[in-house]
Protein backbone atom coordinates (compact mmCIF):
# COMPACT_ATOMS: atom_id res chain seq x y z
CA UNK A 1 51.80 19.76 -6.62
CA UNK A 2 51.57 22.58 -9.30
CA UNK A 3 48.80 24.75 -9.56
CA UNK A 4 47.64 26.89 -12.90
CA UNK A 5 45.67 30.16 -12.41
CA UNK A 6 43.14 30.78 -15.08
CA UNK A 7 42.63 34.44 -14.44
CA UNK A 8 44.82 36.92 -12.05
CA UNK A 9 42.78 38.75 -10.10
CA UNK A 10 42.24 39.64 -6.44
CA UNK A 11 41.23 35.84 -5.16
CA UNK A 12 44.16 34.59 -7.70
CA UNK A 13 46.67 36.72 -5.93
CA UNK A 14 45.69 36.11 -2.72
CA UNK A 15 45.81 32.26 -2.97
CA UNK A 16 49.34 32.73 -5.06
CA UNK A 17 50.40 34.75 -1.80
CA UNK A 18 49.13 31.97 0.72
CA UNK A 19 50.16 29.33 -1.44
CA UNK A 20 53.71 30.81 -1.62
CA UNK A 21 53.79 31.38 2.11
CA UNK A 22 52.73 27.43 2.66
CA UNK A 23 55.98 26.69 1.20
CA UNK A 24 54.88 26.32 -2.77
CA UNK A 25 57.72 27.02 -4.78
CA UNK A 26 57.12 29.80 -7.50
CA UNK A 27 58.07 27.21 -10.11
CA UNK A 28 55.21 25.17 -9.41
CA UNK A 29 52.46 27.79 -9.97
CA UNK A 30 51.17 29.48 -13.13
CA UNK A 31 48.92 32.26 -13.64
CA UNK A 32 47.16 32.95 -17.30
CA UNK A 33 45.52 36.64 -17.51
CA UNK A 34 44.80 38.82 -20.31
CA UNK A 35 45.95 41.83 -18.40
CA UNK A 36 50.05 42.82 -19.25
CA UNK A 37 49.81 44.90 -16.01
CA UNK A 38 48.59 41.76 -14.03
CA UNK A 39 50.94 39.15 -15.27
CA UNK A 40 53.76 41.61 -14.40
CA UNK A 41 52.59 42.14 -10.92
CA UNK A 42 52.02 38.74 -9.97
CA UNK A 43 55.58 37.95 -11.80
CA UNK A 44 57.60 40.47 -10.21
CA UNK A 45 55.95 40.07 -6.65
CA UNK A 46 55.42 36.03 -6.30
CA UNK A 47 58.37 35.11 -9.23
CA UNK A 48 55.61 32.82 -10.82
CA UNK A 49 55.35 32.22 -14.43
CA UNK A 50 52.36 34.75 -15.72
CA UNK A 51 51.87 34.17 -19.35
CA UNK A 52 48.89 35.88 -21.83
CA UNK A 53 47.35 32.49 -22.98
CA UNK A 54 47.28 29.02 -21.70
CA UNK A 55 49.79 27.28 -23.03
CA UNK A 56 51.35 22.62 -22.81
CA UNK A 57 53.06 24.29 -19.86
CA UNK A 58 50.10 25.87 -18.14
CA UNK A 59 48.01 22.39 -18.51
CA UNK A 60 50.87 20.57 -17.10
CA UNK A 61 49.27 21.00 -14.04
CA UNK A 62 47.90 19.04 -10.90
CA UNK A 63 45.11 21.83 -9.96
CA UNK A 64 43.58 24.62 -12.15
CA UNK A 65 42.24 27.40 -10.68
CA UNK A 66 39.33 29.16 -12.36
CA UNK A 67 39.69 33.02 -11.12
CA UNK A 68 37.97 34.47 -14.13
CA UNK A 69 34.77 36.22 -13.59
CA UNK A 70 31.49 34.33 -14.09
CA UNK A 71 30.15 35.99 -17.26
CA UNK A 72 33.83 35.82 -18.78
CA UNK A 73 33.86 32.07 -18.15
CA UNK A 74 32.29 30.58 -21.35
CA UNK A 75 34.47 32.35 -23.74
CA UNK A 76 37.65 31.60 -21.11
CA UNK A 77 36.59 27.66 -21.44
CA UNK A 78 36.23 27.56 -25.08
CA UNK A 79 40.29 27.27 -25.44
CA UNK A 80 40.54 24.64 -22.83
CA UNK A 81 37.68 22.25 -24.12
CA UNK A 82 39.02 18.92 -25.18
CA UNK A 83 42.67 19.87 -23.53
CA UNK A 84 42.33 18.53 -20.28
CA UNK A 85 43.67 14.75 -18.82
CA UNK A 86 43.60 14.59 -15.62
CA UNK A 87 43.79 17.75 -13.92
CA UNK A 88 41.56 18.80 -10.96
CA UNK A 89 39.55 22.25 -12.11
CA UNK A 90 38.72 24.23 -9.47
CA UNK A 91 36.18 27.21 -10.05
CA UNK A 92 36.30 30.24 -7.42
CA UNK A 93 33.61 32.07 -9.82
CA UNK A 94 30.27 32.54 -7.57
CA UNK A 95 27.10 30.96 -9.24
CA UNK A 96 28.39 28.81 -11.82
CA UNK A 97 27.27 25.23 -11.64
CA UNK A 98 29.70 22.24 -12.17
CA UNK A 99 27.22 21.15 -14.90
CA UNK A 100 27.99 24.35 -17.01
CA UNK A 101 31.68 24.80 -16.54
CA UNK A 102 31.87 20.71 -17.46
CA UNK A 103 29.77 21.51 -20.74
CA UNK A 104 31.84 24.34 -21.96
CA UNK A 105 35.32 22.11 -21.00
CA UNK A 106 33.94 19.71 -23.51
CA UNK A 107 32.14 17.10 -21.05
CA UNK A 108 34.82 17.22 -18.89
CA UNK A 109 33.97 16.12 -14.79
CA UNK A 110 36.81 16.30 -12.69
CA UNK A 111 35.44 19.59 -11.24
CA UNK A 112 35.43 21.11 -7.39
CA UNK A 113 33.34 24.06 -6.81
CA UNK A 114 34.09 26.66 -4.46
CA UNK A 115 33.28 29.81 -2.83
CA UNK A 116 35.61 31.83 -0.80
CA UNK A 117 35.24 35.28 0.50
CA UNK A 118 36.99 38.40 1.05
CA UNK A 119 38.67 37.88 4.09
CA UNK A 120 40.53 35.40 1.91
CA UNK A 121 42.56 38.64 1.31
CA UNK A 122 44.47 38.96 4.63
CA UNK A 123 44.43 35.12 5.06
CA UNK A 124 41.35 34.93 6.91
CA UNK A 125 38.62 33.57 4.97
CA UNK A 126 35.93 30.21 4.91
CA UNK A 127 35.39 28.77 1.87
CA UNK A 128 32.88 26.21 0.89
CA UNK A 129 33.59 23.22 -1.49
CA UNK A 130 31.82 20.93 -3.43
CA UNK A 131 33.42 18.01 -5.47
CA UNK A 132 31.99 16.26 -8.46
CA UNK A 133 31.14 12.61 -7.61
CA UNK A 134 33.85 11.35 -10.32
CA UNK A 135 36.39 13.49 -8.53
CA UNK A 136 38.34 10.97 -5.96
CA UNK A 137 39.98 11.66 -2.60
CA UNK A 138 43.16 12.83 -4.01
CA UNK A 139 41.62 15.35 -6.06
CA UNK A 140 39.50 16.47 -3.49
CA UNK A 141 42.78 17.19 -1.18
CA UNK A 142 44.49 18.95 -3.55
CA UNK A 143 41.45 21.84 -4.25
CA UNK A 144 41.57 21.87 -0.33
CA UNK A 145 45.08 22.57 0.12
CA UNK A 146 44.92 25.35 -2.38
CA UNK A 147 41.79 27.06 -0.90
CA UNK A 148 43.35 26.05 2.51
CA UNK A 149 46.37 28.92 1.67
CA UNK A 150 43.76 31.49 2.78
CA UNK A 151 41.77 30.08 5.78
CA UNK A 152 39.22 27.21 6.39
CA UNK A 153 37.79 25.32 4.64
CA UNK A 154 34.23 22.98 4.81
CA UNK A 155 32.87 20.49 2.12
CA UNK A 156 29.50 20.67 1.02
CA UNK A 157 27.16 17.50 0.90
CA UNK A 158 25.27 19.11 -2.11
CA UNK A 159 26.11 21.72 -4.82
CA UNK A 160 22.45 22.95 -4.49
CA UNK A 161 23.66 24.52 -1.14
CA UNK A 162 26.64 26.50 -2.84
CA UNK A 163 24.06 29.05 -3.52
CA UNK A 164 23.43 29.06 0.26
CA UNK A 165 27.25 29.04 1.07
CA UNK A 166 27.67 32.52 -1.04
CA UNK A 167 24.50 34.11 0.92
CA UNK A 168 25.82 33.12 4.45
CA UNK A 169 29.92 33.65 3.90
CA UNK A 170 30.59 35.25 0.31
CA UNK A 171 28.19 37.67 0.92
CA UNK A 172 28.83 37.48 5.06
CA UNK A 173 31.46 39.96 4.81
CA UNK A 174 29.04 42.86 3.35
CA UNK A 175 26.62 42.03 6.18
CA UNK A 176 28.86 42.57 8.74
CA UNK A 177 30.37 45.70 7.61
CA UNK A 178 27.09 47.13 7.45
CA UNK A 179 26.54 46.32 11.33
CA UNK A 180 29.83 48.16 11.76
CA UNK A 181 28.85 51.63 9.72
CA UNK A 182 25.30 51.28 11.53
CA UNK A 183 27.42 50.31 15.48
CA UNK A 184 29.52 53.31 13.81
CA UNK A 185 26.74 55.53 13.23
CA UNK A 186 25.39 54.97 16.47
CA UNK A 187 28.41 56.21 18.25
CA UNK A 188 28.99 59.60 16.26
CA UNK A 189 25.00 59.82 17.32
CA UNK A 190 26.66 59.66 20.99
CA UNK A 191 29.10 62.22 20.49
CA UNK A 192 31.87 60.60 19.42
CA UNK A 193 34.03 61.73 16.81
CA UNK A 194 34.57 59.76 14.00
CA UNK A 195 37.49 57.45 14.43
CA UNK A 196 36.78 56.86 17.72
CA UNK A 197 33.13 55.64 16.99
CA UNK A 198 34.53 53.39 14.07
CA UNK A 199 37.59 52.18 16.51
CA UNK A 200 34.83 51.18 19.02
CA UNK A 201 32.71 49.91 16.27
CA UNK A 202 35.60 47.62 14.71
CA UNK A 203 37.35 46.32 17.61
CA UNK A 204 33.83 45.13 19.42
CA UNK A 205 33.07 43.28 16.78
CA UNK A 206 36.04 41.29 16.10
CA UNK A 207 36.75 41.16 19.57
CA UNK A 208 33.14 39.25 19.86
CA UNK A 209 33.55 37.37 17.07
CA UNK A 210 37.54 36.56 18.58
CA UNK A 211 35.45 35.04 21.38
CA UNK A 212 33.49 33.31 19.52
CA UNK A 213 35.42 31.36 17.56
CA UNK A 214 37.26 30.27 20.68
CA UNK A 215 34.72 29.63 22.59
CA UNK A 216 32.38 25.77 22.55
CA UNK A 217 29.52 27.07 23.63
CA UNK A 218 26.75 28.52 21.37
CA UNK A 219 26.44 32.24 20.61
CA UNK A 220 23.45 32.78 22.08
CA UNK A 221 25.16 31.67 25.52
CA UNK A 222 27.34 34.29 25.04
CA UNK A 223 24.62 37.00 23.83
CA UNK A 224 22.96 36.10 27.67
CA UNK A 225 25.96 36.38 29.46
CA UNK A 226 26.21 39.81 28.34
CA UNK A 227 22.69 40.77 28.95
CA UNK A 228 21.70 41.60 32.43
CA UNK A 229 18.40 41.48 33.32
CA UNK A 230 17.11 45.11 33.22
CA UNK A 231 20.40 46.11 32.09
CA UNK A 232 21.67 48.53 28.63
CA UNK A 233 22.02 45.23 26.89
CA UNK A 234 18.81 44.21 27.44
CA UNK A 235 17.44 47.53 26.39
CA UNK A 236 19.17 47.21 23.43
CA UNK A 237 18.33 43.94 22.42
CA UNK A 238 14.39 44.40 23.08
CA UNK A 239 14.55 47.47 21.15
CA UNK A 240 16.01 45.04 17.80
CA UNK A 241 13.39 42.44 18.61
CA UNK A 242 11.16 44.91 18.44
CA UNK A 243 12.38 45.93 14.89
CA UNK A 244 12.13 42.19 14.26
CA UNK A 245 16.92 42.57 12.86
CA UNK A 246 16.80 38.65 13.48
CA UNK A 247 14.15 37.99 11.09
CA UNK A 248 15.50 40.85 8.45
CA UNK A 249 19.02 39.22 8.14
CA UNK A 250 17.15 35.99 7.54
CA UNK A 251 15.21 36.81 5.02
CA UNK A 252 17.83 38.70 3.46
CA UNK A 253 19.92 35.85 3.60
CA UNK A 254 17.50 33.73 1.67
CA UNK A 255 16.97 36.38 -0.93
CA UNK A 256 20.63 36.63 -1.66
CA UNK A 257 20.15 32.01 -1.90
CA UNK A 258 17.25 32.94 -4.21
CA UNK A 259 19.98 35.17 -6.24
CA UNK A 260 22.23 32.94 -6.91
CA UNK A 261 20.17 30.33 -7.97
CA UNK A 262 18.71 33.07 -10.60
CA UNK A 263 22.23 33.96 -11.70
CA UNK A 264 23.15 30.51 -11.67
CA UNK A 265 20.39 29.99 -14.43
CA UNK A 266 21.13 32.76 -16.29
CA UNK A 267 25.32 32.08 -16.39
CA UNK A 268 24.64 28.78 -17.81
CA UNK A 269 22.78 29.61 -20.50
CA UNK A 270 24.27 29.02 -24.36
């Protein structure tokens, strides 16, 4: 299978990395960025072809990638419109609906949406997908062994919940390192120095969410097992009821869904 990058950024080079560590062979990917510093990084460190513009070579592709940011996508398109066969086109930018990016490709449909996140970076991310109904089951297996190369993956029954997919997991990330500076915070409030209060801080949480993921039982089995009845835990927990934290990262969880339906409307715009 050989896979194009449109773009060369962060995302870009971390799939290039998985990809290459999956057993792709550097001949059979391509990355296309503006950037001379970029292609040269990505050339030197994976041995992939980086080139300045796309190019036959760069279409003669099975998957292409869209890693270009969402307000650089339009003008990124307007070189490609008309130029594509059969390839599947896979766009990593957040908020862009299939309906644009197919406009600006000149009607073209074979198109997966996704959203990974951050932890993509060290091989650990979730991303959500979302295929085009003309897009058939080999396509769709392609954009999820490429997205595959860092983490899980999970398809998407609707591309109106891709909005919801960035609030809960693109955005997830930022949510939970803001309950580690606040778990952090708490502990230099205790009298611990720094790094021990942000060792204490990091390690309990993905310890937790370690257990978690291995575990078949729901969360909130584990959250009791933890709590003792007039115990710390309890304390603690009454005290963020209290606060009403479970309702706050809900509704802040719909505002960033009401976000990126906004930006979504405002990216598609001629």
């Amino acid at each position: 299978m050989k896979i194009s990058f449109l773009g060369g950024g962060n995302m870009a080079t971390a799939l290039t990395g998985g990809l290459a560590e999956r057993g792709f062979a550097a001949t059979d990917i391509q990355v296309v960025d503006l950037q001379a510093e970029s292609r040269a990084r990505l050339a030197g460190r994976f041995g992939v072809r980086a080139v300045e513009r796309v190019d036959d070579d760069v279409l003669a592709c099975d998957v292409l990638v869209l890693a270009v940011k969402p307000q650089q996508m339009k003008a990124a398109l307007a070189p490609l419109a008309g130029r594509l066969t059969n390839q599947t086109v896979v766009s990593i930018a957040a908020g862009l609906r299939l309906a644009d990016i197919g406009r600006w490709l000149g009607g073209y449909r074979r198109l997966v949406r996704a959203m990974p996140n951050t932890p993509a970076l060290i091989g650990a991310g979730i991303t959500g997908l979302y295929a085009d109904p003309s897009v058939d089951d080999a396509g769709r297996t392609a954009a999820e062994r490429v997205l595959a190369a860092v983490g899980s993956t999970v398809w998407i029954a609707a591309e109106a919940q891709m909005d919801a997919v960035t609030a809960v997991s693109g955005s997830g990330p930022a949510y939970v390192f803001h309950f580690i500076e606040a778990l952090e915070a708490a502990g230099t409030s205790l009298g611990f120095d720094a790094a021990t209060a942000r060792r204490l801080a990091i390690d309990t949480v993905l310890g937790a969410a370690k257990l978690a993921a291995g575990s078949d039982e729901a969360p909130s089995v584990l959250r009791e097992r933890v709590t003792s009845k007039g115990g710390t835990t309890e304390a603690a927990l009454a005290s963020m009821a209290a606060s009403g934290v479970s309702d706050a990262i809900v509704r802040a969880v719909q505002a960033a869904d009401a976000r990126g339906r906004e930006l979504g409307e405002q990216l598609g715009k001629d």
